[in-house]
N, C-alpha and C. Protein backbone atom coordinates (compact mmCIF):
# COMPACT_ATOMS: atom_id res chain seq x y z
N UNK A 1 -78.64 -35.98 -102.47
CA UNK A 1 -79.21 -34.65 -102.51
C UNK A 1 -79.98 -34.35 -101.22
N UNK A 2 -80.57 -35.18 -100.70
CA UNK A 2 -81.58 -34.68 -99.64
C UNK A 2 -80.24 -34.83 -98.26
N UNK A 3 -79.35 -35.59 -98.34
CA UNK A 3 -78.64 -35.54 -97.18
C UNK A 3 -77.98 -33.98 -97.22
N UNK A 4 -77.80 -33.57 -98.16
CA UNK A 4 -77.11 -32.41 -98.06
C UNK A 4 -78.54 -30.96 -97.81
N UNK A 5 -79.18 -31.67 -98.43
CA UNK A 5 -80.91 -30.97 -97.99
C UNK A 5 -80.70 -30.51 -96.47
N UNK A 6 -80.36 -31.61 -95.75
CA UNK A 6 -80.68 -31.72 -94.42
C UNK A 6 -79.55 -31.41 -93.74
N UNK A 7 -78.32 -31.55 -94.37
CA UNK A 7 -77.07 -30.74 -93.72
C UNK A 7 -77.55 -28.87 -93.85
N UNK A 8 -77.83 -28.79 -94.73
CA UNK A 8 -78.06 -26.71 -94.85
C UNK A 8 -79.36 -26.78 -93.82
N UNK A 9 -79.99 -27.58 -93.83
CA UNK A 9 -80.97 -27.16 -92.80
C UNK A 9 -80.77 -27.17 -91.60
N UNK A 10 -79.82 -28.41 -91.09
CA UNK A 10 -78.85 -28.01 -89.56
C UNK A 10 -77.84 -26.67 -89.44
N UNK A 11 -77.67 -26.37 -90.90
CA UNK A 11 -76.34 -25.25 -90.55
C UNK A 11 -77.37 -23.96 -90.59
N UNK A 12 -78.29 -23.94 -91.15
CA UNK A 12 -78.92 -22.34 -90.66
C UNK A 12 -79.58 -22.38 -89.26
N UNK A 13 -80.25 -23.60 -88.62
CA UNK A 13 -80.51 -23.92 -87.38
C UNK A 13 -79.43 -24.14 -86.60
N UNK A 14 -78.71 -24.16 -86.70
CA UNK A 14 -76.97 -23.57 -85.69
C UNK A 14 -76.39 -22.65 -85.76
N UNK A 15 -76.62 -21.79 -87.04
CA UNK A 15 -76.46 -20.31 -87.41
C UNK A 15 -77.25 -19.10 -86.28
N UNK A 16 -78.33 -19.54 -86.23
CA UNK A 16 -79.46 -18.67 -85.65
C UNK A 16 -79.63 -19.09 -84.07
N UNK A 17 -78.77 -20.53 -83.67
CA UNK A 17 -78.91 -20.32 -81.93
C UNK A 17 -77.49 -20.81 -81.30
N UNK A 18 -76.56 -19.53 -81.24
CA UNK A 18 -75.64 -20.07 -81.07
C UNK A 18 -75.62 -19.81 -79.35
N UNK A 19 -75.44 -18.77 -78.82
CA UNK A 19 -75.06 -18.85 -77.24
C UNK A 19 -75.49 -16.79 -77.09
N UNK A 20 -75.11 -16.62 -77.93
CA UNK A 20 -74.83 -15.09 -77.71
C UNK A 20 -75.19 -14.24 -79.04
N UNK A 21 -76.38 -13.31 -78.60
CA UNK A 21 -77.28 -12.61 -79.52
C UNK A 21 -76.18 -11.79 -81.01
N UNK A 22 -75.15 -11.74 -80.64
CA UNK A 22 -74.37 -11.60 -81.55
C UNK A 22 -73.79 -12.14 -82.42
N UNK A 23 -73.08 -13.44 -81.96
CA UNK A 23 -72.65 -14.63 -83.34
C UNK A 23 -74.23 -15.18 -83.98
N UNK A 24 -75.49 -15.08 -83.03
CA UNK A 24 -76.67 -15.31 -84.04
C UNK A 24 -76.41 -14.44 -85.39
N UNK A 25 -76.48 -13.18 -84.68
CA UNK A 25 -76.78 -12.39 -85.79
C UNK A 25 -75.81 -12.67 -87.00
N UNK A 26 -74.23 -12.59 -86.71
CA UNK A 26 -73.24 -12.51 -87.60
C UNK A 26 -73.09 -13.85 -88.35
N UNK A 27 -73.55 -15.08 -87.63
CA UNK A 27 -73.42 -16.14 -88.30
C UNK A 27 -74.76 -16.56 -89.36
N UNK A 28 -76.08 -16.27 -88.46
CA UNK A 28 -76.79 -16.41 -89.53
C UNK A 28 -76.58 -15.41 -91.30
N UNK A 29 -76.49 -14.63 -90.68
CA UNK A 29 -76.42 -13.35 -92.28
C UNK A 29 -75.53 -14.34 -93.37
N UNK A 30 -74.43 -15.05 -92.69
CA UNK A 30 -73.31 -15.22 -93.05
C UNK A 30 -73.66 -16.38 -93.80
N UNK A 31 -74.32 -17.67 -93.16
CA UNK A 31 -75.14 -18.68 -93.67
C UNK A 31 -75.91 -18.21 -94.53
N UNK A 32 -77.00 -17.30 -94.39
CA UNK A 32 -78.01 -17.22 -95.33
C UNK A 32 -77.42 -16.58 -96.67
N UNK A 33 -75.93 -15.65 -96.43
CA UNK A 33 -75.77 -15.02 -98.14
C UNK A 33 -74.99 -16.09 -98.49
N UNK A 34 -74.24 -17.67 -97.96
CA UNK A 34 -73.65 -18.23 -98.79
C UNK A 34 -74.22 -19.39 -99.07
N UNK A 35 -74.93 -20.10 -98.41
CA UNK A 35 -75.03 -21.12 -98.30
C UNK A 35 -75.75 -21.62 -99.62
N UNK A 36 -76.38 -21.10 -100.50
CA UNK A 36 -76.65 -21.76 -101.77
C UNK A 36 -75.89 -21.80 -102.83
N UNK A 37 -74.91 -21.30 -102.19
CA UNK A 37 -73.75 -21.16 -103.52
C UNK A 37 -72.55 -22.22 -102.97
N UNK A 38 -72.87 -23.18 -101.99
CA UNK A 38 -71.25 -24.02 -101.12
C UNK A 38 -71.80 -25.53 -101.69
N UNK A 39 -70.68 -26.21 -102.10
CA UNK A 39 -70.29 -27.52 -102.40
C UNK A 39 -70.75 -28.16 -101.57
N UNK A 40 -70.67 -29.68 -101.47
CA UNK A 40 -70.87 -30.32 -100.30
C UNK A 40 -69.49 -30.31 -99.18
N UNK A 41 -68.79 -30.13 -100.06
CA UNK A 41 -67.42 -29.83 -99.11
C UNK A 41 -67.50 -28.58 -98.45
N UNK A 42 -67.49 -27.72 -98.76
CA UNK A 42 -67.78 -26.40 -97.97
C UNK A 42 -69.19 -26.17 -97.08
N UNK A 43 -70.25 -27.34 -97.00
CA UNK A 43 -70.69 -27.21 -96.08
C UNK A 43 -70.88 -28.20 -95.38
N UNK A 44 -69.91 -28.91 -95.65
CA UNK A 44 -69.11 -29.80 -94.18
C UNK A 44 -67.93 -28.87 -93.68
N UNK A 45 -67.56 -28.04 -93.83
CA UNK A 45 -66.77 -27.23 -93.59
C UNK A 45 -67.51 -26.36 -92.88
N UNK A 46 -68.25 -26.01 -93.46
CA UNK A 46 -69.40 -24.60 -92.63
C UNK A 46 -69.52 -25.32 -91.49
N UNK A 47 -70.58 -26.55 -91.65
CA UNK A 47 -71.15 -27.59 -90.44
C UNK A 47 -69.75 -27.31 -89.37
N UNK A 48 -68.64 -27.34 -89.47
CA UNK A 48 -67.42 -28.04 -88.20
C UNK A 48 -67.22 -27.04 -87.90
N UNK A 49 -67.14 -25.75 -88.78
CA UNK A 49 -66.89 -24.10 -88.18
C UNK A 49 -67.87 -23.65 -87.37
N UNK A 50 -69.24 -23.84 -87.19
CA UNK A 50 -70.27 -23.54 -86.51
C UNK A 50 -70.32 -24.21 -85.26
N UNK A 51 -69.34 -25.15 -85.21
CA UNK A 51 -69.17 -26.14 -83.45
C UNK A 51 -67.81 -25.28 -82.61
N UNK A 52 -67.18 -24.60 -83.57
CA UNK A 52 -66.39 -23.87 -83.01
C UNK A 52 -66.90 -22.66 -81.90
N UNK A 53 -66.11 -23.26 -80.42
CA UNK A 53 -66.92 -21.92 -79.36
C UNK A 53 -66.93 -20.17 -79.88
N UNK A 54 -68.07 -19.36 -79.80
CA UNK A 54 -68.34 -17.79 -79.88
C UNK A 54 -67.25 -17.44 -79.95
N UNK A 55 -66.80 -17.65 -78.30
CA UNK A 55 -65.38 -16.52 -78.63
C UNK A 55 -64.43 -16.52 -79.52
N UNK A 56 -64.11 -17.61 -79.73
CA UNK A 56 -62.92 -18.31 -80.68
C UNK A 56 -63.00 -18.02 -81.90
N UNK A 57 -64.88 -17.46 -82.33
CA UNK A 57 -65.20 -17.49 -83.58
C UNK A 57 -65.23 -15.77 -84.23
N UNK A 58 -65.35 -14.84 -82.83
CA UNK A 58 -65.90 -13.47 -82.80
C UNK A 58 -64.24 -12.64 -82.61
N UNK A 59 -63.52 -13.60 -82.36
CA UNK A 59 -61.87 -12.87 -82.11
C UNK A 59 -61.67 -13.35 -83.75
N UNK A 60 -61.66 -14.42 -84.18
CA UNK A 60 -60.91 -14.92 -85.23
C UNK A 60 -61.99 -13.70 -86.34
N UNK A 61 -62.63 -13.36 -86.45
CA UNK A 61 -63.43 -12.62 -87.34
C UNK A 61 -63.06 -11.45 -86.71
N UNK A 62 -63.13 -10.73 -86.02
CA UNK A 62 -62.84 -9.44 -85.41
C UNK A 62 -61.71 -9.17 -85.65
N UNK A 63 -60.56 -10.12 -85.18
CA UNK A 63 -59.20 -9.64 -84.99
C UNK A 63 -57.97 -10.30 -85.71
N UNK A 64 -58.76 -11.67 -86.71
CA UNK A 64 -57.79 -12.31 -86.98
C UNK A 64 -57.05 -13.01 -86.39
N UNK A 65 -57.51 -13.83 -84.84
CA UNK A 65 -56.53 -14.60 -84.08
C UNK A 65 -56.87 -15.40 -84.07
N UNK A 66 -56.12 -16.11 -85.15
CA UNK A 66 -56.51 -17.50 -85.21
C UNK A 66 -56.32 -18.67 -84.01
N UNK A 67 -56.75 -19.52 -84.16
CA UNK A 67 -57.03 -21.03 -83.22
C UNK A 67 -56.66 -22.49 -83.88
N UNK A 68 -56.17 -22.88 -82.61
CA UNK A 68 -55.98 -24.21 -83.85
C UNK A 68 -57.01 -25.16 -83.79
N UNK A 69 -58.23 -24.81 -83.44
CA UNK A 69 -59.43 -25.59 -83.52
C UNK A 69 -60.07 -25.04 -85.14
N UNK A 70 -59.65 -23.72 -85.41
CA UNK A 70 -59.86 -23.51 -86.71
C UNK A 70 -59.43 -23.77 -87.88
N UNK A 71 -59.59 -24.36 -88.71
CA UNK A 71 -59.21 -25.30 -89.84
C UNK A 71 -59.33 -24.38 -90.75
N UNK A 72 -57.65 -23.86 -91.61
CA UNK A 72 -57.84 -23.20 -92.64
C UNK A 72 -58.37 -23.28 -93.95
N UNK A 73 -59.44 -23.27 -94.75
CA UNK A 73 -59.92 -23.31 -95.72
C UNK A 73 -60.58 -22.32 -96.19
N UNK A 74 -61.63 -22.42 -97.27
CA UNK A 74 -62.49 -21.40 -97.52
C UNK A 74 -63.22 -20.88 -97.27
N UNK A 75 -63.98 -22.05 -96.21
CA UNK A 75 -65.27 -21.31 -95.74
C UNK A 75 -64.75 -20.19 -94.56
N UNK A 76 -63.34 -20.81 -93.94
CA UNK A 76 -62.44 -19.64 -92.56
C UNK A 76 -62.46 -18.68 -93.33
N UNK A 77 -62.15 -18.53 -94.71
CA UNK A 77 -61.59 -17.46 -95.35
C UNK A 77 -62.76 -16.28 -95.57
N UNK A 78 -64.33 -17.14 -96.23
CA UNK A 78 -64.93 -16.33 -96.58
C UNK A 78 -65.85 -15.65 -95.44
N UNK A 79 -65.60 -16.62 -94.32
CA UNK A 79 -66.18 -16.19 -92.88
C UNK A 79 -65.22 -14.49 -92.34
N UNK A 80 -64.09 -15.04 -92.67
CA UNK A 80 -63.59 -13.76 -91.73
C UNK A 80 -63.70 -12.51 -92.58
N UNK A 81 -63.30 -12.58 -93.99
CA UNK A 81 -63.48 -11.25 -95.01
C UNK A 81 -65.12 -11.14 -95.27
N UNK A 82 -66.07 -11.73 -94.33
CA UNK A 82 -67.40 -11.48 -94.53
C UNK A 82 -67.77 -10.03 -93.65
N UNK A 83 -68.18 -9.44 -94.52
CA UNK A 83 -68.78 -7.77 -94.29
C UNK A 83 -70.15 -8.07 -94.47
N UNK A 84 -70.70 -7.07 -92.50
CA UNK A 84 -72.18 -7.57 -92.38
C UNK A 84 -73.07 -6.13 -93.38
């Protein structure tokens, strides 16, 4: 329990400083409305999506172009159909 304590506490502190005042914004919101509701699997999933570079992350949410650094699952899923 506390390891996963301390995993949500790295993923909102990687949420909120990513490179560019914009994936802050879009990623934290995004962390803070799911993250008490994700498995431990889905936030090891969150955790590996949040190492993924801005751009890679702000096209694949914007435009749907995916990457193959992006790993299809749920958390890709609920990231990109996430409305701020």
């Amino acid at each position: 329990m506390e390891k996963l304590e301390n995993l949500k506490k790295k993923i909102i502190y990687r949420s909120q400083y990513r490179g560019t005042k914009e994936m802050d914004m879009l990623l934290h919101k995004f962390v803070k409305y799911y993250i008490d509701e994700l498995d431990s699997k889905d936030l090891y999933d969150l955790h590996e999506l949040l190492k993924t570079e801005d751009e890679i992350l702000f096209n694949f949410y914007q435009f749907g172009k995916k990457d193959e650094s992006l790993q299809e699952n749920r958390i890709s899923s609920l990231f990109r159909n996430f409305k701020i």
